[in-house]
C-alpha atoms as a PDB file:
ATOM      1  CA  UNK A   1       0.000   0.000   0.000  1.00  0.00           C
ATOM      2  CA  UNK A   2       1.661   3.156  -0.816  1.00  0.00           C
ATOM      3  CA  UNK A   3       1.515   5.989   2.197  1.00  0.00           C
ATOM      4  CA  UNK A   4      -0.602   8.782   1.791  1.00  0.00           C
ATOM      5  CA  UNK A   5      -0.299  11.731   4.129  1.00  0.00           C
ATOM      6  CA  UNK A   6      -3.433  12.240   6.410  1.00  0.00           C
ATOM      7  CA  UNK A   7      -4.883  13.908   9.521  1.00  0.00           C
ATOM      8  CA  UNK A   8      -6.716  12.151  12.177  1.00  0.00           C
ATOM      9  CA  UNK A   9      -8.837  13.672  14.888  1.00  0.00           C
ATOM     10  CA  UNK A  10     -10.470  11.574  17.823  1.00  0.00           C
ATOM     11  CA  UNK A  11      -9.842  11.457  21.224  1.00  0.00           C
ATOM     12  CA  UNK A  12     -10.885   8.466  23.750  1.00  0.00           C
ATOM     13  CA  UNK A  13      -8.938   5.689  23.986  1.00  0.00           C
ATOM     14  CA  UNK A  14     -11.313   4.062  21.627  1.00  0.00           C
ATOM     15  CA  UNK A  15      -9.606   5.969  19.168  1.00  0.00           C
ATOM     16  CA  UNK A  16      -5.492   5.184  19.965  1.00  0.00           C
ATOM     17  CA  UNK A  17      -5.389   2.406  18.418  1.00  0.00           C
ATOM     18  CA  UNK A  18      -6.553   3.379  14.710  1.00  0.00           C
ATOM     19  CA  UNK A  19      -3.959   6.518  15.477  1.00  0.00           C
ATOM     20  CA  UNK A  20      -1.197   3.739  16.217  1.00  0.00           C
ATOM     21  CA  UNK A  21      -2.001   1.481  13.246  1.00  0.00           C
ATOM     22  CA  UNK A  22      -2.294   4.818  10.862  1.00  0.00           C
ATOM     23  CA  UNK A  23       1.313   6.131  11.974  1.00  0.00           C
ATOM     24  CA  UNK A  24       2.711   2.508  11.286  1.00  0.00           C
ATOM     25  CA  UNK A  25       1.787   2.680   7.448  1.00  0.00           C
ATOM     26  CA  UNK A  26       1.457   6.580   6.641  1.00  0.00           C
ATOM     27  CA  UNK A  27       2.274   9.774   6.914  1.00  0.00           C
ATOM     28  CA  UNK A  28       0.313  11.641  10.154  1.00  0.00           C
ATOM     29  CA  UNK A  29       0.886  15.151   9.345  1.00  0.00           C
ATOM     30  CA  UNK A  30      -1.433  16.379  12.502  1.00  0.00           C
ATOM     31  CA  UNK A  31      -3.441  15.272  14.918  1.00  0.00           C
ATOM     32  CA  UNK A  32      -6.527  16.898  16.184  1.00  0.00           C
ATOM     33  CA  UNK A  33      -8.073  16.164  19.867  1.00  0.00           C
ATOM     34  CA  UNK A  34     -10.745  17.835  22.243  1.00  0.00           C
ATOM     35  CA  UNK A  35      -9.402  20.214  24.730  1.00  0.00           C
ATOM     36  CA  UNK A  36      -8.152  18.536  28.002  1.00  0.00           C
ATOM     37  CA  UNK A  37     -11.030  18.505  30.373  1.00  0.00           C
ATOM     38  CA  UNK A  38     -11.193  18.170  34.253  1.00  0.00           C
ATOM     39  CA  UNK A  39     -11.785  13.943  34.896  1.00  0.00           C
ATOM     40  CA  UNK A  40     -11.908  11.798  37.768  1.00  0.00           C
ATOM     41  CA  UNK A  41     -12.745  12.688  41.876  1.00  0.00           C
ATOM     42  CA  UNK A  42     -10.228  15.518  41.970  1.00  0.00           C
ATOM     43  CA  UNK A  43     -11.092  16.647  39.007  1.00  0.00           C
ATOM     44  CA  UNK A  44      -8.077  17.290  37.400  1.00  0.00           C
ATOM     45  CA  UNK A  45      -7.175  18.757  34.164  1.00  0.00           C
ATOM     46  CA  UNK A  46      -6.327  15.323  31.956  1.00  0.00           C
ATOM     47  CA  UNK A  47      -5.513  15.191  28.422  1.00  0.00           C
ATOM     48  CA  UNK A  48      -7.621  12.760  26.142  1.00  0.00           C
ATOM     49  CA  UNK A  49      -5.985   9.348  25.515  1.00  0.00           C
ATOM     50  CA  UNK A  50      -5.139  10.105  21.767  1.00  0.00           C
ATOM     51  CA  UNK A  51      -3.192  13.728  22.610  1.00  0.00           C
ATOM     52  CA  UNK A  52      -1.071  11.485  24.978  1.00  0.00           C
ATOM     53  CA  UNK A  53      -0.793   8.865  22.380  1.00  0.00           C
ATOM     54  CA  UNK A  54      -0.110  10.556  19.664  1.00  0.00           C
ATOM     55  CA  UNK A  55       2.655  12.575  22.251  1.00  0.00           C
ATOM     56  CA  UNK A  56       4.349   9.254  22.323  1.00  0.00           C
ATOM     57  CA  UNK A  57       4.323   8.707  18.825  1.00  0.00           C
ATOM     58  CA  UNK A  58       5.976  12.161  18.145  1.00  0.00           C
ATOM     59  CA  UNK A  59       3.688  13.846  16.458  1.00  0.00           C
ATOM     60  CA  UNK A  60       2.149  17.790  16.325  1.00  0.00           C
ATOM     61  CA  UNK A  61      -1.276  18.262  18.151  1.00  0.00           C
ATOM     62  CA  UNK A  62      -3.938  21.135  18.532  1.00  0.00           C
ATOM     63  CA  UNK A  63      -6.560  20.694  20.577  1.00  0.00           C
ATOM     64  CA  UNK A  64      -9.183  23.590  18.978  1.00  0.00           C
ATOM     65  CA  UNK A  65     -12.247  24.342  21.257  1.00  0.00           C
ATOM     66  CA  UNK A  66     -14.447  24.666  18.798  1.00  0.00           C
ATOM     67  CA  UNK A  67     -14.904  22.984  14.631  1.00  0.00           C
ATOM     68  CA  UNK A  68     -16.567  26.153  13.173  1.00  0.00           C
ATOM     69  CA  UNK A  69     -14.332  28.717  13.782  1.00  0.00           C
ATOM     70  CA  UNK A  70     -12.130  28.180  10.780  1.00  0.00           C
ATOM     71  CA  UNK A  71      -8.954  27.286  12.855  1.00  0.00           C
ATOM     72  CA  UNK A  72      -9.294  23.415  11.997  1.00  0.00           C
ATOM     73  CA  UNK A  73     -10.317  23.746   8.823  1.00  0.00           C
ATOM     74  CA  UNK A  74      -6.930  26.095   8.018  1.00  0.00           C
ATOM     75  CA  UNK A  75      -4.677  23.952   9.897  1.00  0.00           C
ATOM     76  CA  UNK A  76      -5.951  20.709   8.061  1.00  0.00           C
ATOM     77  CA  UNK A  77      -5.487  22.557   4.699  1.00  0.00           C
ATOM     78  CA  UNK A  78      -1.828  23.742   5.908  1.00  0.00           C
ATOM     79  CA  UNK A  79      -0.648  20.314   6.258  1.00  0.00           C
ATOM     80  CA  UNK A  80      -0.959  19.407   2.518  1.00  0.00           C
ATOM     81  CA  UNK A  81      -2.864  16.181   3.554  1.00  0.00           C
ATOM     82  CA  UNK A  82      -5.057  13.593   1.256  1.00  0.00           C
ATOM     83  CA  UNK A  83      -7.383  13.008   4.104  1.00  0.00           C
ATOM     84  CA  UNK A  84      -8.701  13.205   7.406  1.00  0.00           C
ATOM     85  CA  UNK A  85      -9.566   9.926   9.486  1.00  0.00           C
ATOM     86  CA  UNK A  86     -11.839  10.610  12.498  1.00  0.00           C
ATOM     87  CA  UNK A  87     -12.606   8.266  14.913  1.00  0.00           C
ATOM     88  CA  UNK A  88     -14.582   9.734  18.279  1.00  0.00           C
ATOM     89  CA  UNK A  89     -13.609  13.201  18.046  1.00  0.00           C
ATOM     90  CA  UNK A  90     -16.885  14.413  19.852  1.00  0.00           C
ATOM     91  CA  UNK A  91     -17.696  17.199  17.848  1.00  0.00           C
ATOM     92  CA  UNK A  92     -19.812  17.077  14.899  1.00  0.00           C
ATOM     93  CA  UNK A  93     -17.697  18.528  11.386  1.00  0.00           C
ATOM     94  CA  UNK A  94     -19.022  21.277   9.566  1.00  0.00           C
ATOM     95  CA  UNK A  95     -18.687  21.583   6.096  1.00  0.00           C
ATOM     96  CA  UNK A  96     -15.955  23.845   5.444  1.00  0.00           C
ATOM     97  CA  UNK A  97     -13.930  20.967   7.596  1.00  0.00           C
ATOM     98  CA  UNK A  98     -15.404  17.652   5.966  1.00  0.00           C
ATOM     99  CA  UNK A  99     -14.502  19.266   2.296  1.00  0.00           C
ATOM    100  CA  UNK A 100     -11.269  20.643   3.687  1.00  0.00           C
ATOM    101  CA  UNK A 101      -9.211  18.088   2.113  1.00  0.00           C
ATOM    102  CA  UNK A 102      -9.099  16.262  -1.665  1.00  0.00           C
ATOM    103  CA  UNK A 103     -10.207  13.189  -0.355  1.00  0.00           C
ATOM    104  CA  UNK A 104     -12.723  14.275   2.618  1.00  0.00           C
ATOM    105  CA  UNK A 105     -12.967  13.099   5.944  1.00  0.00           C
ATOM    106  CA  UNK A 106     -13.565   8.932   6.824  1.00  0.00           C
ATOM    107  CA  UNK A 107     -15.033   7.931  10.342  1.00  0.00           C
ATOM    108  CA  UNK A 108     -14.822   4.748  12.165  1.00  0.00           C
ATOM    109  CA  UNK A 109     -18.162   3.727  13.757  1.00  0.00           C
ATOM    110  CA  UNK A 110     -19.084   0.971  15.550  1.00  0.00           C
ATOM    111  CA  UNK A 111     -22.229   0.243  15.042  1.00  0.00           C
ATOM    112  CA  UNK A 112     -24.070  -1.556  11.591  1.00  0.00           C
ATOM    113  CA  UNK A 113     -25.338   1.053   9.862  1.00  0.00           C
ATOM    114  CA  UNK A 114     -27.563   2.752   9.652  1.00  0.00           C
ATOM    115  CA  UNK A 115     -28.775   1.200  13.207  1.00  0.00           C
ATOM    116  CA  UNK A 116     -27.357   3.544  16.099  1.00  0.00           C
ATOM    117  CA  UNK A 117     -26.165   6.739  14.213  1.00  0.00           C
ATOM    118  CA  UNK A 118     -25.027   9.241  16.954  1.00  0.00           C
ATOM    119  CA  UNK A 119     -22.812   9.025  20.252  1.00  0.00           C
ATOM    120  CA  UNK A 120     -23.275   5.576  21.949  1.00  0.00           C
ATOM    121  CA  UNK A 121     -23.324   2.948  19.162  1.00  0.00           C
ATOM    122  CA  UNK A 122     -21.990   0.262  21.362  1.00  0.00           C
ATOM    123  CA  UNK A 123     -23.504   1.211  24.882  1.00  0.00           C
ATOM    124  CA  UNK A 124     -26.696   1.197  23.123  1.00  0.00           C
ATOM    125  CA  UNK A 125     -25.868  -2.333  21.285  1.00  0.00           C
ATOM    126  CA  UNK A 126     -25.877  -4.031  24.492  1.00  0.00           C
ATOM    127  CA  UNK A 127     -28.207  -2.096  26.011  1.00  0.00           C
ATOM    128  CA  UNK A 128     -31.051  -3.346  24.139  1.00  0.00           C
ATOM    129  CA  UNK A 129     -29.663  -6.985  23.989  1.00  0.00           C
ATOM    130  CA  UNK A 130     -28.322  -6.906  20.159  1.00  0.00           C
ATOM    131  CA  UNK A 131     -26.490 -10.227  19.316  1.00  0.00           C
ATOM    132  CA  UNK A 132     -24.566  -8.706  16.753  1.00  0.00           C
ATOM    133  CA  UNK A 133     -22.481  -5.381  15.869  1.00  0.00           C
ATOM    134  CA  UNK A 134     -19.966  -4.143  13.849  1.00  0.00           C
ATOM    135  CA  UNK A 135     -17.407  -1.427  13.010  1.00  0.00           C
ATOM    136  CA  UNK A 136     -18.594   0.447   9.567  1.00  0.00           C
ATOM    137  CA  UNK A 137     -16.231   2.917   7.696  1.00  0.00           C
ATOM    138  CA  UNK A 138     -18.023   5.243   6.260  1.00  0.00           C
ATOM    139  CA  UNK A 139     -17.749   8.861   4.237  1.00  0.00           C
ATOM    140  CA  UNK A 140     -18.119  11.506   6.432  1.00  0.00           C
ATOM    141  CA  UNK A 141     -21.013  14.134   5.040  1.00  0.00           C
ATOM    142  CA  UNK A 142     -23.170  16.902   6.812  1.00  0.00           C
ATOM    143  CA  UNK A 143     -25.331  14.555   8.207  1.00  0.00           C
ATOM    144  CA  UNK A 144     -25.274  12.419  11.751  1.00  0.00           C
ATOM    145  CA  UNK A 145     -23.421   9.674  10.623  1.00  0.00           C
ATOM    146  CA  UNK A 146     -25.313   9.053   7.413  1.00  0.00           C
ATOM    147  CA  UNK A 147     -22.765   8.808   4.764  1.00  0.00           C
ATOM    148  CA  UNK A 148     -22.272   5.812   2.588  1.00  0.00           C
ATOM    149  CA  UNK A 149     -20.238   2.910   4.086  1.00  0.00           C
ATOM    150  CA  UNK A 150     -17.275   1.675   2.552  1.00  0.00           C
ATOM    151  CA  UNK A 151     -16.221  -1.174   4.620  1.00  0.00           C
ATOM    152  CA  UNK A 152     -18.227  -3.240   7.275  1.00  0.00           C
ATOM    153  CA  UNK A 153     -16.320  -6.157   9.549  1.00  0.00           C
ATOM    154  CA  UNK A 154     -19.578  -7.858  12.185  1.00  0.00           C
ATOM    155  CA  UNK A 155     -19.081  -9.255  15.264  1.00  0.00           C
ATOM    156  CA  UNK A 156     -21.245 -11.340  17.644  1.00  0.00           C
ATOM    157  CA  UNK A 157     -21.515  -9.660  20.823  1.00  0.00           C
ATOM    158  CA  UNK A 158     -20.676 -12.151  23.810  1.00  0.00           C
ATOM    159  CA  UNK A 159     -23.982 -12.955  26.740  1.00  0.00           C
ATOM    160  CA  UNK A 160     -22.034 -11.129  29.339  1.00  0.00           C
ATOM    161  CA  UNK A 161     -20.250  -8.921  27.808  1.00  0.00           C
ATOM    162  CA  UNK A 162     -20.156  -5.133  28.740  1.00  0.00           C
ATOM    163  CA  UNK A 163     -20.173  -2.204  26.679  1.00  0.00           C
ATOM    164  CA  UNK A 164     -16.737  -1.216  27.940  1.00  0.00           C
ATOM    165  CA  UNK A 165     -15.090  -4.600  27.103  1.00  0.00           C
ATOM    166  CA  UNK A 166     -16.687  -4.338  23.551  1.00  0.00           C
ATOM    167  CA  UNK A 167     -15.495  -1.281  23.000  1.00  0.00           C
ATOM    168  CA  UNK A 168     -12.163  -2.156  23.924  1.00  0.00           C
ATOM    169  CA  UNK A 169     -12.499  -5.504  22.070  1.00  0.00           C
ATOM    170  CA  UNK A 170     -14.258  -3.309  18.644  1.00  0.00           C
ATOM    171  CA  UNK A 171     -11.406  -1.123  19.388  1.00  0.00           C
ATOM    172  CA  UNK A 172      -8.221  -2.736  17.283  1.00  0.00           C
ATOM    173  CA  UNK A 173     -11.232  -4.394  14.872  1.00  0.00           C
ATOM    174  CA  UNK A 174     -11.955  -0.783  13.789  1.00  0.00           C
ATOM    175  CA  UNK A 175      -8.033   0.107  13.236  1.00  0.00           C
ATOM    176  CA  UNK A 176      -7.522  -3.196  11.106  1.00  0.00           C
ATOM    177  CA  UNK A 177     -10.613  -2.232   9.637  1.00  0.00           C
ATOM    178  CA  UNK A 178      -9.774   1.659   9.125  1.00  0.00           C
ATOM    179  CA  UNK A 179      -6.895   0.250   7.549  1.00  0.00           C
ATOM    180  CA  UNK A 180      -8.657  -2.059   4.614  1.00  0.00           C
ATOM    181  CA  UNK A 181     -10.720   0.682   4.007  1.00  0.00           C
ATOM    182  CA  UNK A 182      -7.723   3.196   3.163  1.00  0.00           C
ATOM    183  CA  UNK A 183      -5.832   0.683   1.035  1.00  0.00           C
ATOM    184  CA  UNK A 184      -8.929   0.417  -1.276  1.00  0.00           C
ATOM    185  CA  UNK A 185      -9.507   3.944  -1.804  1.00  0.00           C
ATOM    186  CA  UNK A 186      -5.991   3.949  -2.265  1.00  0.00           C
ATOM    187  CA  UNK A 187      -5.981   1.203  -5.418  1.00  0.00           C
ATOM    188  CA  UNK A 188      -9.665   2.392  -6.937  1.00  0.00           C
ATOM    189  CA  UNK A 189     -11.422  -0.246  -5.630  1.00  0.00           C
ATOM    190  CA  UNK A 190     -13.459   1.333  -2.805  1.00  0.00           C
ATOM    191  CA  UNK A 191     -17.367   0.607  -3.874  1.00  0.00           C
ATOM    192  CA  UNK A 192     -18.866   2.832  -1.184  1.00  0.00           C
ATOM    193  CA  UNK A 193     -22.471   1.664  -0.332  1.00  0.00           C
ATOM    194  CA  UNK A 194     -25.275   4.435   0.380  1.00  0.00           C
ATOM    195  CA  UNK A 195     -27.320   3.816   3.516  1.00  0.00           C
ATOM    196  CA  UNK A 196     -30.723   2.876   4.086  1.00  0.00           C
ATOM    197  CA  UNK A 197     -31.927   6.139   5.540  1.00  0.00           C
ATOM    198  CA  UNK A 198     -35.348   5.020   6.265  1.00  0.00           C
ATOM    199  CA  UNK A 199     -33.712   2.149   8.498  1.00  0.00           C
ATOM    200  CA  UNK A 200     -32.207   4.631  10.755  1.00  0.00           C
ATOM    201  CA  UNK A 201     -31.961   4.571  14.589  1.00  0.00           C
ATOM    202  CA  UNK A 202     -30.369   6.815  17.052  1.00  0.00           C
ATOM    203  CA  UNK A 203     -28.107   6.263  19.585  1.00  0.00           C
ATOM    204  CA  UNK A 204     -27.982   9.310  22.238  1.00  0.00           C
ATOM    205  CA  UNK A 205     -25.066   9.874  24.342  1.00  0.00           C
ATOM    206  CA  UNK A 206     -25.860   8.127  27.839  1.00  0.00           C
ATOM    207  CA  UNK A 207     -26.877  10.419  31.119  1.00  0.00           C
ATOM    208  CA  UNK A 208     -26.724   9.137  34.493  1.00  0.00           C
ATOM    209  CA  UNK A 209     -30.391   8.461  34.851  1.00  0.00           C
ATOM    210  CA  UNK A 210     -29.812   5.406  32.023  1.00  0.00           C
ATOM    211  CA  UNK A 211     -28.051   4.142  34.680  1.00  0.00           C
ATOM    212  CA  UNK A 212     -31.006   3.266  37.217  1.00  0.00           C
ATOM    213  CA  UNK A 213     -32.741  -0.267  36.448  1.00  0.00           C
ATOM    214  CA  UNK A 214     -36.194  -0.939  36.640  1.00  0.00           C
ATOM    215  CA  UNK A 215     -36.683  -4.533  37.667  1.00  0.00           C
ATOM    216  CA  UNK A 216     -40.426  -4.197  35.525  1.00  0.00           C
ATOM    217  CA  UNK A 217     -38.725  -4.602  32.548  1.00  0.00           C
ATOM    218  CA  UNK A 218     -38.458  -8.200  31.259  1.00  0.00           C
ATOM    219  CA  UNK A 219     -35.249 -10.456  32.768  1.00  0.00           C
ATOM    220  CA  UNK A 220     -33.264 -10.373  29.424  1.00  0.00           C
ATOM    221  CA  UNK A 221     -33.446  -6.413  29.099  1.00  0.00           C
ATOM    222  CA  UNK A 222     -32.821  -5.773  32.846  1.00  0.00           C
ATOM    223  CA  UNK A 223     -29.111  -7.636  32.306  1.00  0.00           C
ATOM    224  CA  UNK A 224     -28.810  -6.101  29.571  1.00  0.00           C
ATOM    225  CA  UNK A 225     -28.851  -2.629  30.624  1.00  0.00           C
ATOM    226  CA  UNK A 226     -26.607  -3.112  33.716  1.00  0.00           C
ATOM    227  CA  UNK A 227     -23.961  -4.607  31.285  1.00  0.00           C
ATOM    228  CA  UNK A 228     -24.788  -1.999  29.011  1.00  0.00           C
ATOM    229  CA  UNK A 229     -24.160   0.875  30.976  1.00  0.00           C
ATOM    230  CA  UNK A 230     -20.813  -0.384  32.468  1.00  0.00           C
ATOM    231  CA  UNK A 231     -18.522   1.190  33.050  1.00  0.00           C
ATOM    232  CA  UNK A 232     -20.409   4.603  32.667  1.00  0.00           C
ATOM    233  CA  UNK A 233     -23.243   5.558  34.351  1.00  0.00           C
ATOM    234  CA  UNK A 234     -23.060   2.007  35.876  1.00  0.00           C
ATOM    235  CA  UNK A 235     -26.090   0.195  37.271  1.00  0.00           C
ATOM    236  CA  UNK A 236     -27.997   1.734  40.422  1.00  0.00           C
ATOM    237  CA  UNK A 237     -30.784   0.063  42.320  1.00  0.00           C
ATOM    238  CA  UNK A 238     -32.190   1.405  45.440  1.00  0.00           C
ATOM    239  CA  UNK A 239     -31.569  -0.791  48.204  1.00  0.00           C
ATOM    240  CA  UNK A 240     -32.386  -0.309  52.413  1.00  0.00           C
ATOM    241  CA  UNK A 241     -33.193   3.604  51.359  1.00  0.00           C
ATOM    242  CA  UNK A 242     -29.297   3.302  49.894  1.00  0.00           C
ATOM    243  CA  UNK A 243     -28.183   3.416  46.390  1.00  0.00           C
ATOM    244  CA  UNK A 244     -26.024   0.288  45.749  1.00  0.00           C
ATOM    245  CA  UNK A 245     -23.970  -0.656  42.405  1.00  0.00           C
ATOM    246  CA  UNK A 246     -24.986  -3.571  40.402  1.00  0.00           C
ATOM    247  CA  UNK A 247     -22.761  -5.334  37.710  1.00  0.00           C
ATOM    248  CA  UNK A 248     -22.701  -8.377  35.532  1.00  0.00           C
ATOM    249  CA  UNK A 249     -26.104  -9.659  34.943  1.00  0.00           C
ATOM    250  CA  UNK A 250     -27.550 -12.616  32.734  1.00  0.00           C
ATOM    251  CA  UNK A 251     -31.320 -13.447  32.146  1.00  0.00           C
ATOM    252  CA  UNK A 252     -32.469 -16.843  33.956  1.00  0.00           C
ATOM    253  CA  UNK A 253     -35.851 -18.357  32.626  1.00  0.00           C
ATOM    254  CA  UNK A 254     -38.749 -18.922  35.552  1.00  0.00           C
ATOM    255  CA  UNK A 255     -41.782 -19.531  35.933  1.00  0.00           C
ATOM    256  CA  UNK A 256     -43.798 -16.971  37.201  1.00  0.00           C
ATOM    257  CA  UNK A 257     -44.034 -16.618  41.157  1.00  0.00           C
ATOM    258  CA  UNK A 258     -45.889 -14.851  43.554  1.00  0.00           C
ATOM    259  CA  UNK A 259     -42.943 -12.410  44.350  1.00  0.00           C
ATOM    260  CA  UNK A 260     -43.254  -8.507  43.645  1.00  0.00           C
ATOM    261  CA  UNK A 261     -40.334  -7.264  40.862  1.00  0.00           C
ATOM    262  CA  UNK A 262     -37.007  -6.768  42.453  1.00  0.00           C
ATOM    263  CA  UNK A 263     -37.331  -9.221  45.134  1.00  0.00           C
ATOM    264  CA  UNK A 264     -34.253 -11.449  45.867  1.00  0.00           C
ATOM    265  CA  UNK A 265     -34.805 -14.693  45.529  1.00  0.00           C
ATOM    266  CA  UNK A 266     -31.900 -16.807  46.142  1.00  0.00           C
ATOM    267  CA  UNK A 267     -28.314 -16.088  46.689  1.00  0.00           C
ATOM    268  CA  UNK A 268     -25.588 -18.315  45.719  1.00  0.00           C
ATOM    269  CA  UNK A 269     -22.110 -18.463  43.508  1.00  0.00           C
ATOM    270  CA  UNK A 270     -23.910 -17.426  40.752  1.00  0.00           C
ATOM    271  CA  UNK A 271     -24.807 -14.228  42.481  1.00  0.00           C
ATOM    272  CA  UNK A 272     -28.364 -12.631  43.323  1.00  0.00           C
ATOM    273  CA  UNK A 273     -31.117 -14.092  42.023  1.00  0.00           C
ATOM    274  CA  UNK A 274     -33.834 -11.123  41.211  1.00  0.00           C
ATOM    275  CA  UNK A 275     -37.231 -11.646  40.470  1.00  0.00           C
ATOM    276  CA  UNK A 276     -38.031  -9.204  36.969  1.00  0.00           C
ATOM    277  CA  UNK A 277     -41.212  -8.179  34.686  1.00  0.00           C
ATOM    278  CA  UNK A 278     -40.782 -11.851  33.045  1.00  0.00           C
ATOM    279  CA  UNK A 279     -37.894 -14.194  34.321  1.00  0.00           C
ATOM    280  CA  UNK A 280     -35.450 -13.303  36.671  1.00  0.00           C
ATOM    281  CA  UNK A 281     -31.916 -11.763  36.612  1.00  0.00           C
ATOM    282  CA  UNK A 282     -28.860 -13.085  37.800  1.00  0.00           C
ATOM    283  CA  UNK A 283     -27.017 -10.294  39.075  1.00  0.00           C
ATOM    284  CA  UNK A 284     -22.777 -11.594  40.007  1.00  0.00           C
ATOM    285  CA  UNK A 285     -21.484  -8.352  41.406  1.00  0.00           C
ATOM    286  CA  UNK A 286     -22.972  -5.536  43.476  1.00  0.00           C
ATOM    287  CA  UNK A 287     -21.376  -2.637  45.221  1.00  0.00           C
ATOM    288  CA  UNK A 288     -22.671  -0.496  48.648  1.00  0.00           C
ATOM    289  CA  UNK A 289     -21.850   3.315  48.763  1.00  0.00           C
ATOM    290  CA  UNK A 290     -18.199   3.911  50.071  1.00  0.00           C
ATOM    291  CA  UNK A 291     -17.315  -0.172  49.746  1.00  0.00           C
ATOM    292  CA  UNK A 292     -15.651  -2.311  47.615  1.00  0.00           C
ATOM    293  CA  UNK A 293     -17.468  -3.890  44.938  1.00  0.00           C
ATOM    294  CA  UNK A 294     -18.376  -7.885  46.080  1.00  0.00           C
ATOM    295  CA  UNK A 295     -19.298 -10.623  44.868  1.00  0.00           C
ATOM    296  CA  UNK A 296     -22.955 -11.587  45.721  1.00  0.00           C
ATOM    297  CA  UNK A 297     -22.134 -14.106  47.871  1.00  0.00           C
ATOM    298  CA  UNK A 298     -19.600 -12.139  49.744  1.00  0.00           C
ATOM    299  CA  UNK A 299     -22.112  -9.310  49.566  1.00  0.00           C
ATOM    300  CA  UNK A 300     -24.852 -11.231  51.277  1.00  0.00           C
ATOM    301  CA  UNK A 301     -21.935 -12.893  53.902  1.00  0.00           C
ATOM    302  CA  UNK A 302     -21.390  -9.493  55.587  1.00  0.00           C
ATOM    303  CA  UNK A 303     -25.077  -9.222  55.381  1.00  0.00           C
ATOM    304  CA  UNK A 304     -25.453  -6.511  52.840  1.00  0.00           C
ATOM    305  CA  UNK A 305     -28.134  -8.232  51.303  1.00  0.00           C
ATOM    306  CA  UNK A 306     -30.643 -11.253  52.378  1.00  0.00           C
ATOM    307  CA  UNK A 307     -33.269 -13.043  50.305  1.00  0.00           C
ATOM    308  CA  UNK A 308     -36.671 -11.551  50.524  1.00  0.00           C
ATOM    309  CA  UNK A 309     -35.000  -7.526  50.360  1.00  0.00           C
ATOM    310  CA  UNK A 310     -36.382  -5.521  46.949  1.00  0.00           C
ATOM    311  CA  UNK A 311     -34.061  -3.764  44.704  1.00  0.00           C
ATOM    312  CA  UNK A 312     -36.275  -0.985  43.532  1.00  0.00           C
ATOM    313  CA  UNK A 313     -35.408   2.100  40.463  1.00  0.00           C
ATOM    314  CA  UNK A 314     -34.145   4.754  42.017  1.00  0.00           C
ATOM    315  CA  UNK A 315     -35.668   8.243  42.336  1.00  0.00           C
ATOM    316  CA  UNK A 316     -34.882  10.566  39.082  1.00  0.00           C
ATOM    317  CA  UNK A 317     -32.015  12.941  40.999  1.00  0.00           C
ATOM    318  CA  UNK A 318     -34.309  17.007  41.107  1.00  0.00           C
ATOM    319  CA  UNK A 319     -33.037  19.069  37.583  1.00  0.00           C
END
């Protein structure tokens, strides 16, 4: 494959490993990331995962706060590049950007298209118990992810898997796949594919109240969403008038009993045993505010839990 001199703008660590994999094979001539940003319980001022990446790798960085100002669009145009390849930046490209270069801008997503265009593709994935997903290169245009695809590799998504191990499993899948895609427009034989527009779902970026389970829901969606938002806004239950951490859930099949939704049921190595809208849920971790996060066993052992107590949705926090 002969190099080609390109830009590449992301920023979580989603991203570092398409950055890696470009600056292996061509010529980076600039990287673009979002500003740093205060992260973590102190708060401190930390630089995304693909500024300190691409640090490592030697190469220049800006960091512009915003897409529209002109800056980017000048600074991609100064560094004589082919293309751009974005992968998670987090802002959305305006024109003067996406057209900014001879060859435009390509995007990793990982989602199939055109199912979950938007922020949280693979949250959402898991979230509504999909058994499949993939990582789509596409042509960047004005819309929300809506240009055509040019190269799509699927993968089945595992029964307990979370949305942060996907990601970080989707992750070097994208960069291999970043990679095909670039050789064929490369050679001529990119045959990008227009999407089905009609088909189209959305994926929002997740807020913290996607993060409190309702034990109404069926058995196989409950799981689902506490795998699906881990490791961010993680799984909340209310439990003793306390809000306690919930991870690693899988759907059990049961008759139905006499027991309200979120009752606990039974306790043992698999973890707790929840009764749900249908079915129950089998729930292996669980966390207390201030504590470690247990097993359920151990949980129930230092009697944070007993069979009989209700998990219950929390309380939406006041605006």
């Amino acid at each position: 494959m002969t190099p080609v001199r390109v830009v590449f703008m992301g920023s979580p660590e989603f991203a570092v490993p398409t950055l890696r994999a470009l600056a292996g094979a061509h010529e980076v001539a600039l990287v673009v990331s979002q500003p740093d940003k205060p992260a973590g319980r102190g708060s401190q001022i930390t630089a995304p995962a693909v500024k300190v990446a691409a640090s490592e790798l030697g190469l220049p960085v800006i960091q512009p706060k915003s897409a529209r100002t002109g800056e980017l669009r000048d600074a991609m145009i100064a560094t004589g590049a082919e293309l751009a390849v974005v992968v998670a930046y987090g802002k959305i490209l305006p024109a003067p950007v996406l057209t900014a270069l001879p060859r435009g801008c390509i995007n990793v997503h990982a989602s199939i298209l055109p199912k979950y265009r938007g922020a949280a593709p693979v949250q959402w994935s898991v979230i509504n118990g999909d058994n499949e997903t993939a990582v789509d290169i596409m042509q960047l245009d004005e819309g929300m992810d809506t240009g055509p695809v040019l190269l799509e590799r699927r993968v089945t998504i595992d029964r307990e898997e979370t949305s942060g191990e996907l990601l970080a499993r989707l992750a070097p899948l994208g960069a291999a796949a970043c990679m095909d895609a670039l050789a064929q427009m490369i050679d001529g034989t990119s045959r990008p594919v227009p999407q089905e527009h009609a088909a189209a779902t959305h994926a929002p970026m997740l807020k913290k109240a996607d993060g409190a389970i309702d034990f109404t829901q069926p058995a196989h969606l409950v799981a689902a969403r506490i795998r699906g938002v881990d490791p961010w806004p993680g799984a909340q239950a209310l439990h003793r008038g306390q809000i306690v951490k919930l991870f690693r859930a899988v759907s059990h099949a049961r008759a139905p009993g006499p027991e309200e939704t979120g009752t606990v049921i039974a306790i043992d190595a698999q973890g707790l045993h929840v009764v749900c809208g249908t079915d129950i849920a089998i729930i292996r971790d669980i966390q207390a505010p201030g504590r470690k996060r247990l097993a359920a066993a151990q949980f129930a052992a230092g009697r944070g839990i007993a069979v009989g107590d209700r998990l219950l949705k929390p309380a939406p926090e006041p605006a």
